[in-house]
N, C-alpha and C. Protein backbone atom coordinates (compact mmCIF):
# COMPACT_ATOMS: atom_id res chain seq x y z
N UNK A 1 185.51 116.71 87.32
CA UNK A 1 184.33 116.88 86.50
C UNK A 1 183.31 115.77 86.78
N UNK A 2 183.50 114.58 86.91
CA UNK A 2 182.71 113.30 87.21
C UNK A 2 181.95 113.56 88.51
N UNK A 3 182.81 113.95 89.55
CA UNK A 3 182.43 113.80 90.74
C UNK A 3 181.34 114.88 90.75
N UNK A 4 181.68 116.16 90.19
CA UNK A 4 180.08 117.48 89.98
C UNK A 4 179.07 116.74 89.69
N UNK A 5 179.48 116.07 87.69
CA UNK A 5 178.34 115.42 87.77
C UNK A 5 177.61 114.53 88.55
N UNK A 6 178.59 113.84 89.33
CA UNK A 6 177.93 112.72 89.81
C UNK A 6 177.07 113.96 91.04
N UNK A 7 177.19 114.84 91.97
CA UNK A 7 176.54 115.45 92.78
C UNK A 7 175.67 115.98 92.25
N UNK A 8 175.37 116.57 90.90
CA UNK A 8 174.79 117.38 89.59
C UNK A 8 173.23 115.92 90.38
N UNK A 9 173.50 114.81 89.35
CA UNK A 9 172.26 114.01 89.36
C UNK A 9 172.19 113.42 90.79
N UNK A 10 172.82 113.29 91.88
CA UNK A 10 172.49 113.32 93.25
C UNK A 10 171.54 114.39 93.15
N UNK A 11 171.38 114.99 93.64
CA UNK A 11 170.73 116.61 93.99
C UNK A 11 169.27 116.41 92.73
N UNK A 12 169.30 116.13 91.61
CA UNK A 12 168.41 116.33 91.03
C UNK A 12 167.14 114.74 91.51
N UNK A 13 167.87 113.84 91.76
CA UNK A 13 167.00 112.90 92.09
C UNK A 13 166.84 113.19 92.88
N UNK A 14 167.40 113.57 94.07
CA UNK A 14 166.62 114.22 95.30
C UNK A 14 165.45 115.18 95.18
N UNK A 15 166.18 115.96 94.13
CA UNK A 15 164.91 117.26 94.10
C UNK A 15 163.86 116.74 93.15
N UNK A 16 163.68 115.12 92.48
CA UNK A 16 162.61 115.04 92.01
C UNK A 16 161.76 113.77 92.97
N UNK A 17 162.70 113.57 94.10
CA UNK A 17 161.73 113.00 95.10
C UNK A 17 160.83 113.79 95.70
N UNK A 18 161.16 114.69 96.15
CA UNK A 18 160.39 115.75 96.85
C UNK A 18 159.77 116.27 96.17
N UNK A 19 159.61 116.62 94.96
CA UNK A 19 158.68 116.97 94.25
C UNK A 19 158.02 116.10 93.97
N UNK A 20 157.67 114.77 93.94
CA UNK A 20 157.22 113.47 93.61
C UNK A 20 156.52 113.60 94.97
N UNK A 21 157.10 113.12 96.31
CA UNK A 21 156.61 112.95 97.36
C UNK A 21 155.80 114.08 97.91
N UNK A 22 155.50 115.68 97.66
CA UNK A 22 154.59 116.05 97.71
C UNK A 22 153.29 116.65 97.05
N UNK A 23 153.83 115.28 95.65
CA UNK A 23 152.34 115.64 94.57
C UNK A 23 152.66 117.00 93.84
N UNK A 24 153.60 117.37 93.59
CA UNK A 24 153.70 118.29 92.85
C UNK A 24 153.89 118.37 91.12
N UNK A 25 153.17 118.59 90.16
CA UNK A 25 153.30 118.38 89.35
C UNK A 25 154.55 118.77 88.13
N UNK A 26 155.07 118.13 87.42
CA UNK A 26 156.49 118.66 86.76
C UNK A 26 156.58 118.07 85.27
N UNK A 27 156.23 119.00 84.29
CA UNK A 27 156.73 118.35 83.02
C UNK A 27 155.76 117.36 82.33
N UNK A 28 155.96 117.22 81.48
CA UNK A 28 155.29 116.66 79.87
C UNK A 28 154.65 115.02 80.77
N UNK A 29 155.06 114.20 81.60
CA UNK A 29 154.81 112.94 82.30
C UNK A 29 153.47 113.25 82.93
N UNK A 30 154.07 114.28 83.81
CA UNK A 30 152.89 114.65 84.98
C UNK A 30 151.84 115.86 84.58
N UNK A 31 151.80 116.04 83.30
CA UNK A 31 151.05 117.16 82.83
C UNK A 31 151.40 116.92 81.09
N UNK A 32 150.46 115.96 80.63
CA UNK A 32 150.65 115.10 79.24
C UNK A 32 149.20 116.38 78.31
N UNK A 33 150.05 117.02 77.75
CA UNK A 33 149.37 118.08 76.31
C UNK A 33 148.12 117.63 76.28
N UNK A 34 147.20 118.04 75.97
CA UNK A 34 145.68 117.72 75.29
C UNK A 34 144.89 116.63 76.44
N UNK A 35 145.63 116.54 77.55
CA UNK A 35 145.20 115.28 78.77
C UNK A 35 144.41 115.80 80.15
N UNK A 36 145.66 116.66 79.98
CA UNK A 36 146.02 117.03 82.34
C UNK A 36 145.07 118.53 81.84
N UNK A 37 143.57 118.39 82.93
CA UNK A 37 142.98 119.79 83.21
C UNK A 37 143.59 120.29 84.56
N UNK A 38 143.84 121.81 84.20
CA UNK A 38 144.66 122.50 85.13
C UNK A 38 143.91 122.58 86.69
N UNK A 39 142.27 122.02 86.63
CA UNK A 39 142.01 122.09 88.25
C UNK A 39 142.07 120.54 88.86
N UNK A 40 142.13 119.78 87.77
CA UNK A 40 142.41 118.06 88.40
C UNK A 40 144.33 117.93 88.23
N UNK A 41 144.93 118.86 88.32
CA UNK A 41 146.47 119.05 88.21
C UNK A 41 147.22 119.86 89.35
N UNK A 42 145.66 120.51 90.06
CA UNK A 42 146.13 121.29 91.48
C UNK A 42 146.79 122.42 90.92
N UNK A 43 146.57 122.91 89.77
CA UNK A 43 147.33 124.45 89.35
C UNK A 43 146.44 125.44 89.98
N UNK A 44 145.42 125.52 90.64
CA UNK A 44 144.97 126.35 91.80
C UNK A 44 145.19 126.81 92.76
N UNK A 45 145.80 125.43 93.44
CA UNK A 45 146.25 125.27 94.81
C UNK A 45 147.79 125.74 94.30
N UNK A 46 148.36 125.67 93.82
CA UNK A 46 149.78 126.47 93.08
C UNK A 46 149.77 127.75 92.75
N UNK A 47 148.45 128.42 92.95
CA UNK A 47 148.26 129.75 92.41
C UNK A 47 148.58 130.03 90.62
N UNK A 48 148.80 128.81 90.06
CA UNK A 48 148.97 128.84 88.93
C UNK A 48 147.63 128.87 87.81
N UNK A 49 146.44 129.57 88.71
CA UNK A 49 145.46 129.89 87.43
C UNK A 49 144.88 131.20 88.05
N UNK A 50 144.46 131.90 87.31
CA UNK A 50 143.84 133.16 87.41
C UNK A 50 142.39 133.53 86.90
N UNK A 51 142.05 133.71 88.27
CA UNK A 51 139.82 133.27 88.05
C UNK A 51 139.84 134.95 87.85
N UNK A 52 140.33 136.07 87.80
CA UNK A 52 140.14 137.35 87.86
C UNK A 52 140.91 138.16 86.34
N UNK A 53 141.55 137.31 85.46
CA UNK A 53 142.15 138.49 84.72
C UNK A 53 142.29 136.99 83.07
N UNK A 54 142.75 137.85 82.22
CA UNK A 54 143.08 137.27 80.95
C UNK A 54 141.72 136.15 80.52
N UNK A 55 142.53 136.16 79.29
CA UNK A 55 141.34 134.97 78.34
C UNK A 55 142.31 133.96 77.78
N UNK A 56 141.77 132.81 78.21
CA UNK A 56 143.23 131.10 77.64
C UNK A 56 142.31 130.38 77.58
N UNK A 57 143.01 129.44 76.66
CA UNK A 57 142.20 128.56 76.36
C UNK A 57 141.17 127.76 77.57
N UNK A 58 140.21 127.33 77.25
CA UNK A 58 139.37 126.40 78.35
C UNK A 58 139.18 127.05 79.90
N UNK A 59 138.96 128.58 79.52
CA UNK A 59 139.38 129.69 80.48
C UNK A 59 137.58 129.56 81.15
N UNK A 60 136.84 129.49 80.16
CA UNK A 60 135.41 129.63 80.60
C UNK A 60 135.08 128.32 81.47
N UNK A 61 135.36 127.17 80.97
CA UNK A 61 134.94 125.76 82.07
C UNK A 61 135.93 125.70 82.94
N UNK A 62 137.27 126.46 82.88
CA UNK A 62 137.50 126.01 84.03
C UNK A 62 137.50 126.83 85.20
N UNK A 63 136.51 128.11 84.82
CA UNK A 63 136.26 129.07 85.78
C UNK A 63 135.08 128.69 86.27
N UNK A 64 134.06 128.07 85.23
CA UNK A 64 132.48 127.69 85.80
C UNK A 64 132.79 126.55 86.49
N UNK A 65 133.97 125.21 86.35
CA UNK A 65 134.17 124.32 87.44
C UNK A 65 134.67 124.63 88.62
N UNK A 66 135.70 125.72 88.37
CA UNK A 66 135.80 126.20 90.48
C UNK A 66 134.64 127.03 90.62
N UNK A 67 133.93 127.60 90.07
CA UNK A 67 133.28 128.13 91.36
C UNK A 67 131.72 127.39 91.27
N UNK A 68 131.38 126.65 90.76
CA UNK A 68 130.11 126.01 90.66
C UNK A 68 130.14 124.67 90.93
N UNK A 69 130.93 123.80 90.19
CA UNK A 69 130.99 122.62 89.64
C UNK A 69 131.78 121.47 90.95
N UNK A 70 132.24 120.23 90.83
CA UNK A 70 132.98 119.47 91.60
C UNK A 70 134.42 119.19 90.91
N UNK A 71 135.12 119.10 91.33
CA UNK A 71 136.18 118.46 90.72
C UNK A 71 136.42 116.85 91.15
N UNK A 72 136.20 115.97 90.47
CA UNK A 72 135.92 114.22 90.97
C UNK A 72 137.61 113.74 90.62
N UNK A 73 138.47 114.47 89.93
CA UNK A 73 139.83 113.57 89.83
C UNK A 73 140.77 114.75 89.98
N UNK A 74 142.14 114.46 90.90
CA UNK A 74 143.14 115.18 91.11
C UNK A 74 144.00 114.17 91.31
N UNK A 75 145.36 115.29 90.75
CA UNK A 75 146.67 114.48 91.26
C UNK A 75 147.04 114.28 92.53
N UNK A 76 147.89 113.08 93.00
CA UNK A 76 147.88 112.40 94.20
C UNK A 76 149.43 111.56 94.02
N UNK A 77 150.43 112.60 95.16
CA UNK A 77 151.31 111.54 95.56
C UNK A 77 150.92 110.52 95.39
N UNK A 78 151.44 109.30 95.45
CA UNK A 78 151.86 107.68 95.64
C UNK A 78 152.75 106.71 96.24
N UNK A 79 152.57 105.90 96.89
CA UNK A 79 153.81 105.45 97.20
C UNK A 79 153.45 104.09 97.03
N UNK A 80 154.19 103.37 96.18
CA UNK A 80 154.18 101.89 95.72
C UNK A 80 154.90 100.92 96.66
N UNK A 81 153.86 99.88 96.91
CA UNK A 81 154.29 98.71 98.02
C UNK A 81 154.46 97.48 96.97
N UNK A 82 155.21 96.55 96.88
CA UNK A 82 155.49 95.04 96.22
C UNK A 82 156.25 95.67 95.95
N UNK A 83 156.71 94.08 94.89
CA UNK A 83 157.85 94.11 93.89
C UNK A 83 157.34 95.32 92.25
N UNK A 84 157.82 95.79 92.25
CA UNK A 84 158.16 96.72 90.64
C UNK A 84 158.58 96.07 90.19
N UNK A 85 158.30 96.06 88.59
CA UNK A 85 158.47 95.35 87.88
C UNK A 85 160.65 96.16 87.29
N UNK A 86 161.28 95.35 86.69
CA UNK A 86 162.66 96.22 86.22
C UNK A 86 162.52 97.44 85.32
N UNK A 87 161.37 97.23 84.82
CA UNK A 87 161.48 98.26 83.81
C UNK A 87 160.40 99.54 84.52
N UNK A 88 159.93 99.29 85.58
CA UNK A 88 159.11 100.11 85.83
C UNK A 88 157.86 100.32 85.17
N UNK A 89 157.00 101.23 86.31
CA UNK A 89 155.64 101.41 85.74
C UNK A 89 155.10 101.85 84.30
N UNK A 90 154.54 101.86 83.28
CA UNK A 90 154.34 102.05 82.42
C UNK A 90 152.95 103.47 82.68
N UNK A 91 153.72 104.84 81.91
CA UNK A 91 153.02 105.83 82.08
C UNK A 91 151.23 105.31 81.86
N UNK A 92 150.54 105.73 82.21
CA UNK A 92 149.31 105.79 82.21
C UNK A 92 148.38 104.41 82.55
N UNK A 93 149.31 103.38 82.99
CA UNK A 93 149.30 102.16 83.80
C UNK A 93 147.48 102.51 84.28
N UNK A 94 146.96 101.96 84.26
CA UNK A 94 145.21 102.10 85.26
C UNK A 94 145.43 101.07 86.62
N UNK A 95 145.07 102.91 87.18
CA UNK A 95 144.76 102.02 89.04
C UNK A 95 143.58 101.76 89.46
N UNK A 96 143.41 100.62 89.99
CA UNK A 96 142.22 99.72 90.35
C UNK A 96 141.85 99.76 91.66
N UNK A 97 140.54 99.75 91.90
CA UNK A 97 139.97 99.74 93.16
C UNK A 97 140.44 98.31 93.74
N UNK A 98 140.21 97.80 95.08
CA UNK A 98 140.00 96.29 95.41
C UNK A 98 138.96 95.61 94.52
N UNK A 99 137.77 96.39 94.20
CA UNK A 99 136.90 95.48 93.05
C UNK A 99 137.06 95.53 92.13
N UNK A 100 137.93 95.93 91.30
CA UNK A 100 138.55 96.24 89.92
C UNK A 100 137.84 97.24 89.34
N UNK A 101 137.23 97.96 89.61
CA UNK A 101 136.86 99.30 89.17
C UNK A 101 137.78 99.99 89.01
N UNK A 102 138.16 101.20 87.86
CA UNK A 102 138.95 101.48 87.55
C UNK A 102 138.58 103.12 88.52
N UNK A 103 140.36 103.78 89.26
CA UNK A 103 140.04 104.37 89.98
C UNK A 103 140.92 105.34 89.68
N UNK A 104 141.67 105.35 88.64
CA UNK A 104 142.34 106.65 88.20
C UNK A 104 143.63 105.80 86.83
N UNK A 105 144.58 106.53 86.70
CA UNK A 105 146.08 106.28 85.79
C UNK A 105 147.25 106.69 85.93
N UNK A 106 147.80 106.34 86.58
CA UNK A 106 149.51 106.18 86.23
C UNK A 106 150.00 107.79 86.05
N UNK A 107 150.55 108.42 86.25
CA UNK A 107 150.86 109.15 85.31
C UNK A 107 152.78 109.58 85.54
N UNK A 108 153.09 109.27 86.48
CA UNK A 108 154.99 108.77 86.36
C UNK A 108 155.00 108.76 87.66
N UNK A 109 157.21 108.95 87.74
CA UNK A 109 157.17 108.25 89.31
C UNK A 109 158.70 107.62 88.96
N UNK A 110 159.35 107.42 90.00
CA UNK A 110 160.30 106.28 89.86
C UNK A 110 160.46 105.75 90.99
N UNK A 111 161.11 104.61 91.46
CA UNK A 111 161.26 103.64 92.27
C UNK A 111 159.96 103.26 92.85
N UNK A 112 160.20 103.79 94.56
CA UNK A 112 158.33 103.42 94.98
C UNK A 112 158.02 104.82 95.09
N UNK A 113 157.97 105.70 94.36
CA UNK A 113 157.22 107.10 94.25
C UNK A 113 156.65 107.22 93.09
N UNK A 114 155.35 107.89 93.30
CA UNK A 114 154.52 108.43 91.94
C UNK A 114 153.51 109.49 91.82
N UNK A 115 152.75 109.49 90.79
CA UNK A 115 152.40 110.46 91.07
C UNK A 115 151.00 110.02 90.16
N UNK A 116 149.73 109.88 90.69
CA UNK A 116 148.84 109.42 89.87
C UNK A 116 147.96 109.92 90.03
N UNK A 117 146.61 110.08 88.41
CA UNK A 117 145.25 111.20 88.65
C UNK A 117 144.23 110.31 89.34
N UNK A 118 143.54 110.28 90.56
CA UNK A 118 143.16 109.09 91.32
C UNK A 118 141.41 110.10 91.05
N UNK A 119 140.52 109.48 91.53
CA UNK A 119 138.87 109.82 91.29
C UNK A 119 139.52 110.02 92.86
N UNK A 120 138.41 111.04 93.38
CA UNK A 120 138.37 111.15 94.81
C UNK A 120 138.05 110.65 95.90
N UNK A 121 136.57 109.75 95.21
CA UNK A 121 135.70 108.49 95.98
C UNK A 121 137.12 107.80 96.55
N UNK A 122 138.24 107.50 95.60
CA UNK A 122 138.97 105.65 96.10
C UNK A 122 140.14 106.14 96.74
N UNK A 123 140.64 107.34 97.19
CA UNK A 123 141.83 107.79 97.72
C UNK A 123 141.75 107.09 98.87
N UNK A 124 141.08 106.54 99.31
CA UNK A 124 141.29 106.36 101.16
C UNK A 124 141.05 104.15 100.83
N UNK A 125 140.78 104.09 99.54
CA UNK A 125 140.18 102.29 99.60
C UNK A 125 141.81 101.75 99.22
N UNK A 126 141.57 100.55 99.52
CA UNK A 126 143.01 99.75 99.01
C UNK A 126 142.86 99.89 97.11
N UNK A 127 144.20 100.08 96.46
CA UNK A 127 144.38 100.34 95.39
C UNK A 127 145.67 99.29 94.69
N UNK A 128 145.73 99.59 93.33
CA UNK A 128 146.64 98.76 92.90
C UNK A 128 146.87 99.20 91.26
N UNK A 129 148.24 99.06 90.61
CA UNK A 129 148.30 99.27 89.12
C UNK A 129 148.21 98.25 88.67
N UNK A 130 147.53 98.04 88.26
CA UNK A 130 147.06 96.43 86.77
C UNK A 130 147.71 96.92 85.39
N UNK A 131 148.96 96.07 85.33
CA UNK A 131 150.21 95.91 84.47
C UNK A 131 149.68 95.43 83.38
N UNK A 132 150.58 94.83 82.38
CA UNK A 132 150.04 94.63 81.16
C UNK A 132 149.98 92.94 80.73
N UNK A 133 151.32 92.39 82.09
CA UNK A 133 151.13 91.25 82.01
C UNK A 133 150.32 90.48 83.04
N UNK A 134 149.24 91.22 83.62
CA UNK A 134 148.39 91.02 84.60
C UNK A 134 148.70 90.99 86.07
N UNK A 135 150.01 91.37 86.20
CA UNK A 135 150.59 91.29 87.59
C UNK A 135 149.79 92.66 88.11
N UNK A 136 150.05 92.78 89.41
CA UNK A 136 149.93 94.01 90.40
C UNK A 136 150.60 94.43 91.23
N UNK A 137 150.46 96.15 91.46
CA UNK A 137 151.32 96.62 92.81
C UNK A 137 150.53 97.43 93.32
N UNK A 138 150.45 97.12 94.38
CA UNK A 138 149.37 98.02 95.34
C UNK A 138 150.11 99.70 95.70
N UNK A 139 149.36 99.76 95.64
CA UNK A 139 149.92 102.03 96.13
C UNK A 139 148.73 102.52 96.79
N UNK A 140 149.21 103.46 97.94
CA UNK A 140 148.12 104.25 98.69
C UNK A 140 148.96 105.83 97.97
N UNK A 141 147.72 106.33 97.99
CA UNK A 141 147.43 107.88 97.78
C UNK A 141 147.78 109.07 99.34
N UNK A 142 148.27 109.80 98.84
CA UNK A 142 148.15 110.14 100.22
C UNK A 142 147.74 112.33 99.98
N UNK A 143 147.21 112.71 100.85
CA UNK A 143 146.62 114.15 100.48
C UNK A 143 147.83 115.03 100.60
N UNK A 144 148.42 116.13 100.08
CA UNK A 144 149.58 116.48 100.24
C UNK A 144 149.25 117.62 101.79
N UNK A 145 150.05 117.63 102.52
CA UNK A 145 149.90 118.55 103.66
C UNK A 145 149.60 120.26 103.10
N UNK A 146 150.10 120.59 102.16
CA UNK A 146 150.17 121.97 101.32
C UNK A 146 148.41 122.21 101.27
N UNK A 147 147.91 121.07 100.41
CA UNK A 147 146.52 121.62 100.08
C UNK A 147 145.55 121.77 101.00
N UNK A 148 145.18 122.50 100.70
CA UNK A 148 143.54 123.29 101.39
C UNK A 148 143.19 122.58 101.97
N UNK A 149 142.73 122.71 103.45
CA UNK A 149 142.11 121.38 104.06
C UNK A 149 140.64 121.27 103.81
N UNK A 150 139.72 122.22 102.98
CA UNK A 150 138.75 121.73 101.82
C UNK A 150 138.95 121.30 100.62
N UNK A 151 139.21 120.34 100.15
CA UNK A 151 139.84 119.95 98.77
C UNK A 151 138.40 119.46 98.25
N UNK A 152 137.20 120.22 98.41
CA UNK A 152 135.67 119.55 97.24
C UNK A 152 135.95 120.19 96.38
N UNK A 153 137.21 121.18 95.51
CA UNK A 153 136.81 122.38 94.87
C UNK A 153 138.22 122.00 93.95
């Protein structure tokens, strides 16, 4: 029985690396109630919204933002360089440009994987999470191979 379980949570940390490592979104962390809009969450590129049928909530802006509008923040693999702190990142942690401009937030992750809502301008600039006790860890963003190779939309 130990040994299942123990393969049980093998297999599941695996399967939440890969879902981590290609920006895929999963659960209440990476999609926080009343927070995460479904076109800065990549539920498009998932086929998970429907511009042709039904009526849901926030159904009207977020039909006039794909086909008119920009989308300026999406979710974005991560991969964290330094030391982590033991307890790990703190959900909604703010990531910082090199000039401390604030360039997106946290939104989970474990070890050096994450998964954060980044502005689009700073995906390609050096970045970093500004902790609470003022320390830092730098993370690059990276575009997932899956999405559209137009991602203005």
């Amino acid at each position: 029985m130990q040994i299942q379980y123990i393969l049980f949570l093998g297999a599941r940390l695996e399967a939440l690396r890969i879902i981590t490592d290609t920006g895929i979104p999963e659960g209440i962390k990476d999609l926080p109630s009343g927070v995460a809009f479904s076109l800065e969450s990549n539920l498009a590129y998932l086929n998970g919204i429907s511009f042709t049928k039904g009526c849901y909530i926030g159904q009207e802006l977020t039909a006039r933002t794909h086909h008119v509008g920009v989308v300026r923040k999406r979710l974005f693999p991560i991969w964290l360089s330094g030391p982590v702190p033991p307890e790990g990142i703190p959900e909604g942690a703010e990531v910082q440009s090199k000039s401390g401009k604030s360039a997106g937030k946290y939104r989970a992750g474990g070890d050096e994987l994450g998964i954060a809502l980044l502005r689009l301008v700073h995906i390609h600039e050096p970045l970093h999470l500004k902790l609470s006790d003022d320390s830092r860890v730098s993370l690059t963003a990276s575009i997932p191979q899956w999405w559209p190779k137009s991602t203005n939309k």
